[in-house]
N, C-alpha and C. Protein backbone atom coordinates (compact mmCIF):
# COMPACT_ATOMS: atom_id res chain seq x y z
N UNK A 1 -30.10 56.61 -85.65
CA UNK A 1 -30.67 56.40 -84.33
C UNK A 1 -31.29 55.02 -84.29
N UNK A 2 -31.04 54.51 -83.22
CA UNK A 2 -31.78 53.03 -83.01
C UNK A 2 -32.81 52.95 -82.24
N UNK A 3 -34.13 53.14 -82.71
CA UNK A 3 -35.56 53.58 -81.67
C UNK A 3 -36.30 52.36 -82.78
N UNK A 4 -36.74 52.05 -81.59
CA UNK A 4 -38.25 51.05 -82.16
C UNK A 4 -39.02 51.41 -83.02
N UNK A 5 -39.47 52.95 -82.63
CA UNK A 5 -40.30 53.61 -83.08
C UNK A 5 -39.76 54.36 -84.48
N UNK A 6 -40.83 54.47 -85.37
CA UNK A 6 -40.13 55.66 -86.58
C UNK A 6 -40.85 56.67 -86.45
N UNK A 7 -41.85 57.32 -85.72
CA UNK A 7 -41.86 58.76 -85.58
C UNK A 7 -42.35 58.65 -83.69
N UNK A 8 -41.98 60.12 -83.24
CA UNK A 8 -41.73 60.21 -81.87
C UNK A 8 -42.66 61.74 -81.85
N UNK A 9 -42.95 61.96 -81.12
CA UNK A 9 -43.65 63.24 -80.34
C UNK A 9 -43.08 63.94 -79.12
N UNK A 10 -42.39 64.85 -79.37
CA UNK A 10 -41.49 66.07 -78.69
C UNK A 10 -42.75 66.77 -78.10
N UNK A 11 -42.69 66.78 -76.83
CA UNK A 11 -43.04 67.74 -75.91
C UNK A 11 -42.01 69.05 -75.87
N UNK A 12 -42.36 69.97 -76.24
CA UNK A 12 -41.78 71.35 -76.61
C UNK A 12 -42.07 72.06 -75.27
N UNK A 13 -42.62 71.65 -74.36
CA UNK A 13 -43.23 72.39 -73.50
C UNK A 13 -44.22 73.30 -73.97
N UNK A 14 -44.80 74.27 -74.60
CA UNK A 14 -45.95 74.75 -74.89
C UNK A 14 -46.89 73.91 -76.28
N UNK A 15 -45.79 73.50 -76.83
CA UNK A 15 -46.32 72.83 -77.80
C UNK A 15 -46.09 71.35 -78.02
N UNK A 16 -46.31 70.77 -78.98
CA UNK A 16 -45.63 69.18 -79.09
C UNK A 16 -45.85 68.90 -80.58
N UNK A 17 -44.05 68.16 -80.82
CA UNK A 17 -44.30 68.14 -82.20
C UNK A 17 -43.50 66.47 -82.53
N UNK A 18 -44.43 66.05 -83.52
CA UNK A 18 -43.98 64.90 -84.10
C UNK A 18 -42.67 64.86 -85.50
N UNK A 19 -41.85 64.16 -85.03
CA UNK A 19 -41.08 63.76 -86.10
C UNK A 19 -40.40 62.76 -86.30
N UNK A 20 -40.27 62.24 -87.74
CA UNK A 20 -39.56 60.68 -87.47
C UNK A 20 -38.28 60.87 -86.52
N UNK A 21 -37.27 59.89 -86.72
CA UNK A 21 -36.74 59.61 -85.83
C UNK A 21 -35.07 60.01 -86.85
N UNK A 22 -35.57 59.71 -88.13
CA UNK A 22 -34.68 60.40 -89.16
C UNK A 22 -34.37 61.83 -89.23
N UNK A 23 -35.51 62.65 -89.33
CA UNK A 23 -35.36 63.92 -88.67
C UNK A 23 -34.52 64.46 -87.91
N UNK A 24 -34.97 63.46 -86.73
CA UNK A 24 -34.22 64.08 -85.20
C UNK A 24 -32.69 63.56 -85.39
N UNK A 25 -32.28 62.70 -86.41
CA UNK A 25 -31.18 62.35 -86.62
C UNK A 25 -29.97 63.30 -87.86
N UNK A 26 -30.75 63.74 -88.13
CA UNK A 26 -30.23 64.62 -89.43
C UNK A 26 -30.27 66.29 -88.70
N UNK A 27 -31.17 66.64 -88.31
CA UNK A 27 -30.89 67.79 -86.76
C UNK A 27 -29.70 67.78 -86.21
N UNK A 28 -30.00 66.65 -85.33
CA UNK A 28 -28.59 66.17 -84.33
C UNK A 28 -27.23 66.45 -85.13
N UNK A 29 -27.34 65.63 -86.19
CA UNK A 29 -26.24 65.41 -87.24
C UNK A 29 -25.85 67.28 -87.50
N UNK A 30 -26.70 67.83 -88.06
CA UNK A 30 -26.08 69.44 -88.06
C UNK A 30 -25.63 69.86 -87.83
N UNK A 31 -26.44 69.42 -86.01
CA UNK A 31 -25.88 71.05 -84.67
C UNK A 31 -24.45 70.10 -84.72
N UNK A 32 -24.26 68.64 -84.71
CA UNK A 32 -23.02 68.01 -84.57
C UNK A 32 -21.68 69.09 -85.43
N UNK A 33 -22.47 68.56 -86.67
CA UNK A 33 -21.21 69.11 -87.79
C UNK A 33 -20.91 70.82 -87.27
N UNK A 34 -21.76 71.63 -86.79
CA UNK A 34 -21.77 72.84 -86.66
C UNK A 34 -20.38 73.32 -85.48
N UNK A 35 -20.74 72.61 -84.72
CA UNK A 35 -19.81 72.48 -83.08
C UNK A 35 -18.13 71.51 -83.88
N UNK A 36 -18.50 70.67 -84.53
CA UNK A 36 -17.18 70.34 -85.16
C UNK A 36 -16.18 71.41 -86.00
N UNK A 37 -16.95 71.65 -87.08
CA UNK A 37 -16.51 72.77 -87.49
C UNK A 37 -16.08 74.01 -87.32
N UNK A 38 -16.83 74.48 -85.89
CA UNK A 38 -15.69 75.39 -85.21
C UNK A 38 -14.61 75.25 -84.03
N UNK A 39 -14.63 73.78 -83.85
CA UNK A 39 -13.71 72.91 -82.88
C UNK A 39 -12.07 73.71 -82.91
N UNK A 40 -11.74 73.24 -84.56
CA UNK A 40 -10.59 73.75 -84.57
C UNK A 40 -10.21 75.49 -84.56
N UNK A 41 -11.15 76.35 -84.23
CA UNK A 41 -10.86 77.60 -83.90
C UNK A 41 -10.96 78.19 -82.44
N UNK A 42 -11.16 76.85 -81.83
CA UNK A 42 -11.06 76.75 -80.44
C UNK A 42 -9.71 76.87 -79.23
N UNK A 43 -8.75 77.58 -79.13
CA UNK A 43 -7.44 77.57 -78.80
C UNK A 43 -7.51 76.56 -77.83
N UNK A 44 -6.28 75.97 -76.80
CA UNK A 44 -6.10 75.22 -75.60
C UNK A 44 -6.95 75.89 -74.73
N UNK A 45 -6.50 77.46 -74.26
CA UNK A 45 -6.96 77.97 -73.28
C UNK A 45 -8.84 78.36 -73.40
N UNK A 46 -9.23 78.36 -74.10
CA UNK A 46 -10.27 78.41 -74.45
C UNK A 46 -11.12 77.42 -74.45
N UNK A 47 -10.75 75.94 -74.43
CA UNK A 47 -10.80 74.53 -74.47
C UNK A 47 -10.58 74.40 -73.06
N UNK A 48 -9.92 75.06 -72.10
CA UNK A 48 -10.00 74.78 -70.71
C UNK A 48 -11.13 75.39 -70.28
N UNK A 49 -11.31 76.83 -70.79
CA UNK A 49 -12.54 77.72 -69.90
C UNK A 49 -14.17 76.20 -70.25
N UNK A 50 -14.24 75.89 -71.41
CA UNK A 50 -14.73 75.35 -71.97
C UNK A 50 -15.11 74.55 -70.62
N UNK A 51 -14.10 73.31 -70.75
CA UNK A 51 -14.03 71.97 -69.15
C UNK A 51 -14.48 72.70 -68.63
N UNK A 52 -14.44 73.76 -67.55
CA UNK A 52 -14.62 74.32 -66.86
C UNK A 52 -15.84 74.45 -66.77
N UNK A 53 -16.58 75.43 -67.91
CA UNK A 53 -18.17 75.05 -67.65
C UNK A 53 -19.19 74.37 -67.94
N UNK A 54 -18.67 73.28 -68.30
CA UNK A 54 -19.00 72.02 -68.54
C UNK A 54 -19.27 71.03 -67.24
N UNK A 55 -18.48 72.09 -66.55
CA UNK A 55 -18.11 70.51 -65.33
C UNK A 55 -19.23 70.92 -64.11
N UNK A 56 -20.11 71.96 -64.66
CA UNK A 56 -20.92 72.49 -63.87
C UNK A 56 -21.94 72.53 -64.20
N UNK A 57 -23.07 72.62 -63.78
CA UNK A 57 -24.82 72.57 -64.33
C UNK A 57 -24.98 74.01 -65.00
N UNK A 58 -25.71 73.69 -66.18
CA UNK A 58 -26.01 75.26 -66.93
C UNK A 58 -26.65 76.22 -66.01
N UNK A 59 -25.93 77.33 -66.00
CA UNK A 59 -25.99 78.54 -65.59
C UNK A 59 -25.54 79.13 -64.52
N UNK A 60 -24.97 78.12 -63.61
CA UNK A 60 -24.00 77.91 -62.55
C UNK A 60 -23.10 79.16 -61.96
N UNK A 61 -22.48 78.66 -63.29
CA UNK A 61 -21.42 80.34 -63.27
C UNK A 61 -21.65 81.18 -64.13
N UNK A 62 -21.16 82.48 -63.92
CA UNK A 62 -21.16 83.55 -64.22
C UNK A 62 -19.90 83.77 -65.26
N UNK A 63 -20.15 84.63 -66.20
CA UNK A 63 -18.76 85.35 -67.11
C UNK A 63 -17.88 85.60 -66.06
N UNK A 64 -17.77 86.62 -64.89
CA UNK A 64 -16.87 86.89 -64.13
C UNK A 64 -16.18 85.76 -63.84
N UNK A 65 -16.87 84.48 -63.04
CA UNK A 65 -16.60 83.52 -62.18
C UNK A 65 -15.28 83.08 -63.33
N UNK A 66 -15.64 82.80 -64.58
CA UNK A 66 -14.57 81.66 -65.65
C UNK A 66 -13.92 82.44 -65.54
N UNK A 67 -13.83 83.47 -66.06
CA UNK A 67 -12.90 85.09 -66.39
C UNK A 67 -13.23 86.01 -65.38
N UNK A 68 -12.18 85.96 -64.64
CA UNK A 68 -11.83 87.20 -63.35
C UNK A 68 -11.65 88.11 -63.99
N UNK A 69 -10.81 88.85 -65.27
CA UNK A 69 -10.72 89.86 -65.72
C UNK A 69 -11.42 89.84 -66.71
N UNK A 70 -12.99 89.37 -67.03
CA UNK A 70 -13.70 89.50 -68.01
C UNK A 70 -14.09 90.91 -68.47
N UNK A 71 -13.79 91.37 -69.39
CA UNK A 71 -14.04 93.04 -69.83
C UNK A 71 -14.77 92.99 -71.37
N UNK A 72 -15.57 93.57 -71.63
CA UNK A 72 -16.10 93.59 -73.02
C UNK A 72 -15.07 93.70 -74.09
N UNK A 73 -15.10 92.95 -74.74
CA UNK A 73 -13.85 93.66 -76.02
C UNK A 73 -12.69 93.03 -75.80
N UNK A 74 -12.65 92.47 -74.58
CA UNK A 74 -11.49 91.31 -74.23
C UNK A 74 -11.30 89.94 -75.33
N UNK A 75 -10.37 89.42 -74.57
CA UNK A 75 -10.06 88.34 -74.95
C UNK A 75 -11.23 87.03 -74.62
N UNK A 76 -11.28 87.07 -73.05
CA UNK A 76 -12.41 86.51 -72.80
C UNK A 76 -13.78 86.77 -72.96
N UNK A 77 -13.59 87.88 -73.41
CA UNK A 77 -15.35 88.25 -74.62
C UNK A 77 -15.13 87.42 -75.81
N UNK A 78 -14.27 87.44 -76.61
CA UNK A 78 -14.10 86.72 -77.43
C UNK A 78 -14.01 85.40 -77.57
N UNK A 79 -13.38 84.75 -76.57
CA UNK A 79 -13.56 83.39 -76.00
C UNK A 79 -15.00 83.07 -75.94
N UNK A 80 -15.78 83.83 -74.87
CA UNK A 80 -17.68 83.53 -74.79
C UNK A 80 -18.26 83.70 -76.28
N UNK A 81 -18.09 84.70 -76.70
CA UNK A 81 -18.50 84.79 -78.25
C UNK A 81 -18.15 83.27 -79.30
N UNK A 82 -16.76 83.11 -79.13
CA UNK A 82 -16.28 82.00 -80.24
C UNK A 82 -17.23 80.61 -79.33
N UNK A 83 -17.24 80.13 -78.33
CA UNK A 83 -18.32 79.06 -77.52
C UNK A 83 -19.48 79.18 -78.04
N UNK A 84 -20.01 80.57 -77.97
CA UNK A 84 -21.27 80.47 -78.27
C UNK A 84 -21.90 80.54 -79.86
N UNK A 85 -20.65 80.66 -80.34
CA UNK A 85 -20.89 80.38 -82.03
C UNK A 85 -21.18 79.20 -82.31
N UNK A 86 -20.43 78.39 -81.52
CA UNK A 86 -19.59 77.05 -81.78
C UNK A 86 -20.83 76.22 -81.30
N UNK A 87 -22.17 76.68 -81.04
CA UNK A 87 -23.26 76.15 -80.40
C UNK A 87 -23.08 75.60 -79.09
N UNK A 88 -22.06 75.76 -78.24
CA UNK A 88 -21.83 75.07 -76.54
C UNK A 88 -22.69 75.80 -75.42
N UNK A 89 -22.51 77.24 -75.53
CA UNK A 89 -22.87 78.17 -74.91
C UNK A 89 -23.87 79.21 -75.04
N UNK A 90 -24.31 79.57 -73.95
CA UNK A 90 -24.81 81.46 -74.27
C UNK A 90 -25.25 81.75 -73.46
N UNK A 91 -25.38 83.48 -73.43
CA UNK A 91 -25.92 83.98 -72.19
C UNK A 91 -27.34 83.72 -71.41
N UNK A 92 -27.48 83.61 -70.34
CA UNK A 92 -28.80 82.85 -69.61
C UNK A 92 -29.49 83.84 -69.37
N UNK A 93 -29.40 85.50 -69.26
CA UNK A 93 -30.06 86.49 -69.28
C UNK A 93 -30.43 86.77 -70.42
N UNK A 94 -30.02 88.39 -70.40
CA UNK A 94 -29.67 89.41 -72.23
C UNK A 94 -28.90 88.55 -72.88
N UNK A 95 -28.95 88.86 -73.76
CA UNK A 95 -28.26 88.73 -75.58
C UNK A 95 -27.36 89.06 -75.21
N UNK A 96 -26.43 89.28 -74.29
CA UNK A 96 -24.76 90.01 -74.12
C UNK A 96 -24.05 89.53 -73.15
N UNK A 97 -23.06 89.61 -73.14
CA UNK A 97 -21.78 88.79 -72.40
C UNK A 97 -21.81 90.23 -71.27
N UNK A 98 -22.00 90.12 -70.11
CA UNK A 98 -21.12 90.84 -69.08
C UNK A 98 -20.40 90.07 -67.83
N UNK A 99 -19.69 90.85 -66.83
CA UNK A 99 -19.27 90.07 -65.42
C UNK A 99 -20.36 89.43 -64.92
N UNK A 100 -21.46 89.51 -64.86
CA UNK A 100 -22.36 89.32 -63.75
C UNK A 100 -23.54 87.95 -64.67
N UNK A 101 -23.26 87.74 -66.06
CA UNK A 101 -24.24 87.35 -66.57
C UNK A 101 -23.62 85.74 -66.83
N UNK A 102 -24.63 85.15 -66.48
CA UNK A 102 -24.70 83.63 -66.25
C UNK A 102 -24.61 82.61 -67.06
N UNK A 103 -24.00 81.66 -67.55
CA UNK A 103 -23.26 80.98 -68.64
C UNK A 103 -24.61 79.93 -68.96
N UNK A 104 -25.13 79.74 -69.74
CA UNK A 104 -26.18 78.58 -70.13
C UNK A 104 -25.67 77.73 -70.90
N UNK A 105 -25.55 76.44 -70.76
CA UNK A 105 -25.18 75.31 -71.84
C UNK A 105 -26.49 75.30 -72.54
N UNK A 106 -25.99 75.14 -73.64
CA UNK A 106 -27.06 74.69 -74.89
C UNK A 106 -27.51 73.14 -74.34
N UNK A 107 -28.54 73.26 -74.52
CA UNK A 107 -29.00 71.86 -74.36
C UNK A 107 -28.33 70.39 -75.13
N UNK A 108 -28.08 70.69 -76.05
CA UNK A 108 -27.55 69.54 -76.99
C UNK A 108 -26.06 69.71 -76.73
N UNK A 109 -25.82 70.80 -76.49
CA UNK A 109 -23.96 71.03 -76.08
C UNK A 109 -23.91 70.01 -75.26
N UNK A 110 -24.95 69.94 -73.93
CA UNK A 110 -25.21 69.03 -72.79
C UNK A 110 -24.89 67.42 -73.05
N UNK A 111 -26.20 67.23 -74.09
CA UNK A 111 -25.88 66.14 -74.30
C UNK A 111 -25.08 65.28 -75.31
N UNK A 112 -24.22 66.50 -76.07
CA UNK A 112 -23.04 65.58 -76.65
C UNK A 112 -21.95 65.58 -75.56
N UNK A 113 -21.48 66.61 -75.06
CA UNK A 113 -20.76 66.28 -74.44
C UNK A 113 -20.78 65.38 -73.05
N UNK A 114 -22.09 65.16 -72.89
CA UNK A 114 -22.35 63.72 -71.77
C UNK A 114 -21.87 63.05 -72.48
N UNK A 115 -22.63 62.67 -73.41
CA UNK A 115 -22.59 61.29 -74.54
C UNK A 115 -21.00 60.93 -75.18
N UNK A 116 -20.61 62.05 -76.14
CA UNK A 116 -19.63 61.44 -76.89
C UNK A 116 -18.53 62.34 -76.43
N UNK A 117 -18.46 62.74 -75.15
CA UNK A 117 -17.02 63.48 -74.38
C UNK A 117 -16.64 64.20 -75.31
N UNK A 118 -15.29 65.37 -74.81
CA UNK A 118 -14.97 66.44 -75.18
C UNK A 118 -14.16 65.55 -76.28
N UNK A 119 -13.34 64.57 -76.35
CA UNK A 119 -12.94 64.54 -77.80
C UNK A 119 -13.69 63.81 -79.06
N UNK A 120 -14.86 63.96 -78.56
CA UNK A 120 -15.97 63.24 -79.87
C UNK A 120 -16.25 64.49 -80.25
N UNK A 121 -16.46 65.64 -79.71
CA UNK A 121 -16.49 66.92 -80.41
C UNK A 121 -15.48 67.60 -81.39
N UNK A 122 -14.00 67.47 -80.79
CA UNK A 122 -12.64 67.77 -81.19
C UNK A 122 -12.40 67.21 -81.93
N UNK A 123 -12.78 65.75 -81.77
CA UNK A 123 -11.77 64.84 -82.70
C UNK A 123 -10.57 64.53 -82.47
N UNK A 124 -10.21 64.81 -80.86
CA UNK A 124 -8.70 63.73 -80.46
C UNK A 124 -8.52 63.05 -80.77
N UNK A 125 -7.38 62.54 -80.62
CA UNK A 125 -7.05 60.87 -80.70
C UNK A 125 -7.41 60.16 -79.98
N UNK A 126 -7.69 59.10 -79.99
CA UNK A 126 -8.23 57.93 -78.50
C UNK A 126 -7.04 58.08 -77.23
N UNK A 127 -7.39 57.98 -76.61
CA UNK A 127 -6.08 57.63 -76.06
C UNK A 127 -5.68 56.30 -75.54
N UNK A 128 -4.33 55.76 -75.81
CA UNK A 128 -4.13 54.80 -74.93
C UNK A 128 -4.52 54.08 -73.84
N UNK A 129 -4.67 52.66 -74.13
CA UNK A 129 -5.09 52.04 -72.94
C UNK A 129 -3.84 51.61 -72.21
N UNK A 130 -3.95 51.39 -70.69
CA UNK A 130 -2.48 50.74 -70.37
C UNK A 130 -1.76 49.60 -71.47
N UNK A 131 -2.42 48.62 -71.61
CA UNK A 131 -2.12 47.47 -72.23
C UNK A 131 -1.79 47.47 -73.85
N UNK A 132 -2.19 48.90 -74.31
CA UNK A 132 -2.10 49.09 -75.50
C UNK A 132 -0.25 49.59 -75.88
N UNK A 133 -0.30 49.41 -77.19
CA UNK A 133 1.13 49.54 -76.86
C UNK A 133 1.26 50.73 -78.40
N UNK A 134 2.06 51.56 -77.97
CA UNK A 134 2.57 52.68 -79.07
C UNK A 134 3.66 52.65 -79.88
N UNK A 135 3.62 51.96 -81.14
CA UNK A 135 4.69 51.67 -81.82
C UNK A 135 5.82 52.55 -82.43
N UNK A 136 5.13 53.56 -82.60
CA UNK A 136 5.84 54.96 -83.18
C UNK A 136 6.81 54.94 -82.12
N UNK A 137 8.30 55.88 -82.51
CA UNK A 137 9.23 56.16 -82.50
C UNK A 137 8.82 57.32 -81.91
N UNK A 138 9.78 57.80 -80.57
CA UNK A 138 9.19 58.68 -79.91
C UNK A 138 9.59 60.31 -81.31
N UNK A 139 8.53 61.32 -81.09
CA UNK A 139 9.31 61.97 -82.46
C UNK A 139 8.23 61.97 -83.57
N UNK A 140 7.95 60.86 -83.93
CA UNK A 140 7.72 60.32 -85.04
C UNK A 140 6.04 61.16 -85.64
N UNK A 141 5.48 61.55 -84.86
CA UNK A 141 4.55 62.54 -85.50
C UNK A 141 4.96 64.01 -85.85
N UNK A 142 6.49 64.33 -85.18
CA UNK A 142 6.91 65.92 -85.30
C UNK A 142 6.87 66.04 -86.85
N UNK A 143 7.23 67.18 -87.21
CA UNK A 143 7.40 67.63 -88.93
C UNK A 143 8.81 67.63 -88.93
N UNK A 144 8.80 67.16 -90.06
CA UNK A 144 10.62 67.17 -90.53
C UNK A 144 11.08 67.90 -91.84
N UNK A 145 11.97 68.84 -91.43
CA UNK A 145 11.85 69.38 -92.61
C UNK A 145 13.49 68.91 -93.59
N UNK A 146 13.01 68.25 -94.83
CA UNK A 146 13.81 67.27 -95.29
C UNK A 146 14.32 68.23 -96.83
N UNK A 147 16.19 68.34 -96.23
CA UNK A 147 17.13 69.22 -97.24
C UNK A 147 17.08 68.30 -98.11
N UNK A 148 16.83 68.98 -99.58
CA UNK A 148 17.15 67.97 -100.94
C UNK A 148 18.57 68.12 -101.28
N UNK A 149 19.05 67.28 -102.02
CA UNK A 149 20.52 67.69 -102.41
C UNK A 149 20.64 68.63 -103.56
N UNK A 150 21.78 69.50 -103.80
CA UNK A 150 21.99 70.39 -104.61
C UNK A 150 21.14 70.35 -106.02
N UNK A 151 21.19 68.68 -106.77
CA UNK A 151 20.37 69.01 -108.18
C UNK A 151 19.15 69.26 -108.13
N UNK A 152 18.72 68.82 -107.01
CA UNK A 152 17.07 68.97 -107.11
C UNK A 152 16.74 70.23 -107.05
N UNK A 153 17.72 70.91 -105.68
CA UNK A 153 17.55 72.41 -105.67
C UNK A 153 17.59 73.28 -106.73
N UNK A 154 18.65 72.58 -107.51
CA UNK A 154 18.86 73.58 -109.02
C UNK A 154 17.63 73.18 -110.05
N UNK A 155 16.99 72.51 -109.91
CA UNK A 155 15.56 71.96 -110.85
C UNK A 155 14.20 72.83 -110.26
N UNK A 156 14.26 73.38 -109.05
CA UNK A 156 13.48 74.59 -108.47
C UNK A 156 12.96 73.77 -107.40
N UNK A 157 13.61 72.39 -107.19
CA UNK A 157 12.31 71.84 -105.81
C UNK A 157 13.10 72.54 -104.70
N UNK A 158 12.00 73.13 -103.75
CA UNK A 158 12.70 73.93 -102.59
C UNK A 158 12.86 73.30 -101.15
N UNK A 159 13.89 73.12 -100.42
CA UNK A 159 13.46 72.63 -99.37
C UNK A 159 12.31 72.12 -98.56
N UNK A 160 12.10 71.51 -97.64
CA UNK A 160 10.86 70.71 -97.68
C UNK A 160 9.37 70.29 -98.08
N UNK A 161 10.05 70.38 -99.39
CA UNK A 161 8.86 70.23 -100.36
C UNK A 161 8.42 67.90 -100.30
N UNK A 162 7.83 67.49 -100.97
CA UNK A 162 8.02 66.46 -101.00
C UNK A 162 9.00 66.13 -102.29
N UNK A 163 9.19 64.85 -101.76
CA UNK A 163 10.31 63.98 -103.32
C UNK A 163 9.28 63.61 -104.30
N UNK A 164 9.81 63.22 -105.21
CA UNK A 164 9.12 62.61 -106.24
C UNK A 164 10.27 61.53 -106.32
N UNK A 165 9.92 60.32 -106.82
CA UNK A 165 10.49 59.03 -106.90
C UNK A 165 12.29 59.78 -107.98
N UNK A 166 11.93 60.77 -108.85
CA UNK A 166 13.28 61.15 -110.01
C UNK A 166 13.90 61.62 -108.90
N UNK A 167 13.50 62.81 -107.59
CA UNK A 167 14.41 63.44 -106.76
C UNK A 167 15.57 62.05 -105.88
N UNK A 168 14.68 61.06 -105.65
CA UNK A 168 15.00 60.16 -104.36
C UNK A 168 16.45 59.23 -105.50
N UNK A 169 15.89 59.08 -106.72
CA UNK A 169 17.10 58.42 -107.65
C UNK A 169 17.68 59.46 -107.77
N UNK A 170 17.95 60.43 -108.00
CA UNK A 170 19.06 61.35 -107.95
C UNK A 170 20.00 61.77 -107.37
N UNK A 171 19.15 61.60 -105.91
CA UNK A 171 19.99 61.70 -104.84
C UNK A 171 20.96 60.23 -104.85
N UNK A 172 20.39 59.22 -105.07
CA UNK A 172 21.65 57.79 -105.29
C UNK A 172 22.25 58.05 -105.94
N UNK A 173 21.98 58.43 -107.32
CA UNK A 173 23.27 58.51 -108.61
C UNK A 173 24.44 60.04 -107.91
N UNK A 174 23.56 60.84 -107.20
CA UNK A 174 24.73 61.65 -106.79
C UNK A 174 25.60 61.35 -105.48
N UNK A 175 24.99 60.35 -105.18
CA UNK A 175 26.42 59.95 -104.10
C UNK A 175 27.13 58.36 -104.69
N UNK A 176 26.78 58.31 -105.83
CA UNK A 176 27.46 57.72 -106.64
C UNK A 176 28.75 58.18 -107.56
N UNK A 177 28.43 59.21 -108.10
CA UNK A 177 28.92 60.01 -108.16
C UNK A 177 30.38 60.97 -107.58
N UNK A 178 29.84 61.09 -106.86
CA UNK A 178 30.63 62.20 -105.52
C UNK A 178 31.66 61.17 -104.92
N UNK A 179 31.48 59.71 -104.64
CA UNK A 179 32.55 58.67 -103.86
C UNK A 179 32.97 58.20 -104.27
């Protein structure tokens, strides 16, 4: 953190508490890693409900409102559950997900995702600027799954396994070989 100051005083609302500024940085840093770490158990569609109440002031909407067919034991129970693991979310009433009960952003959910947008959480890729230019071969991130030739197969390497530099000369001496 870049503050003038090295310790700060948090108004807690009933209380007020001092801490350096390292503190509040190693905190931050946590709930960060915490919300990262369950990023990737986050599906697409779940990542949309997500936008969705994001794009609205905490408590706004309701479970029903995101999920029209919100039912306990659902899918979209499970969706609110995995959010609210993930530190983004939780219920603004009771301790429990129903139709009628009101979505609260976590406060810090708030302000990362002001701050460092939905893919500083994820970890997207940047995306392209117009002017930027994409050198890759369209393709070129897919998986390829690469047939070895017969000796290697008979040595136990199995289809798309990686080469080792002996597989890649083998494969020359055998179409040396063979023509």
């Amino acid at each position: 953190m870049n503050l003038t100051q090295s310790e700060i005083d948090l108004d807690l609302g009933a209380v007020t508490m001092s801490c350096t500024t390292d503190e509040v940085a190693t905190v931050f840093a946590g709930l960060l890693r915490e919300m990262r770490s369950a990023a990737p158990f986050i599906r697409p569609d779940e990542r949309d409900a997500l936008r969705q109440i994001m794009s609205h002031e905490s408590g706004a909407l309701t479970a029903g409102e995101v999920f029209p067919d919100f039912a306990r034991g659902s899918d979209a129970h499970t969706t609110l559950r995995k959010l609210r693991t993930a530190q983004f979310i939780r219920p603004a009433g009771r301790d429990c997900w129903d139709t009628g009960e009101h979505i609260e952003i976590r406060p810090f959910a708030r302000i990362v995702w002001d701050r460092l947008g939905e893919a500083g959480v994820f970890g997207d890729p940047p995306e392209l600027e117009e002017d930027d230019i994409d050198l890759a071969l369209p393709g070129a991130d897919e998986p390829v799954e690469v047939a070895l030739p017969a000796p290697a197969k008979a040595r136990g390497t199995r289809s798309g396994a990686k080469w080792d530099e002996g597989d890649v000369l083998d494969f020359l001496n055998d179409e040396d070989t063979q023509g």
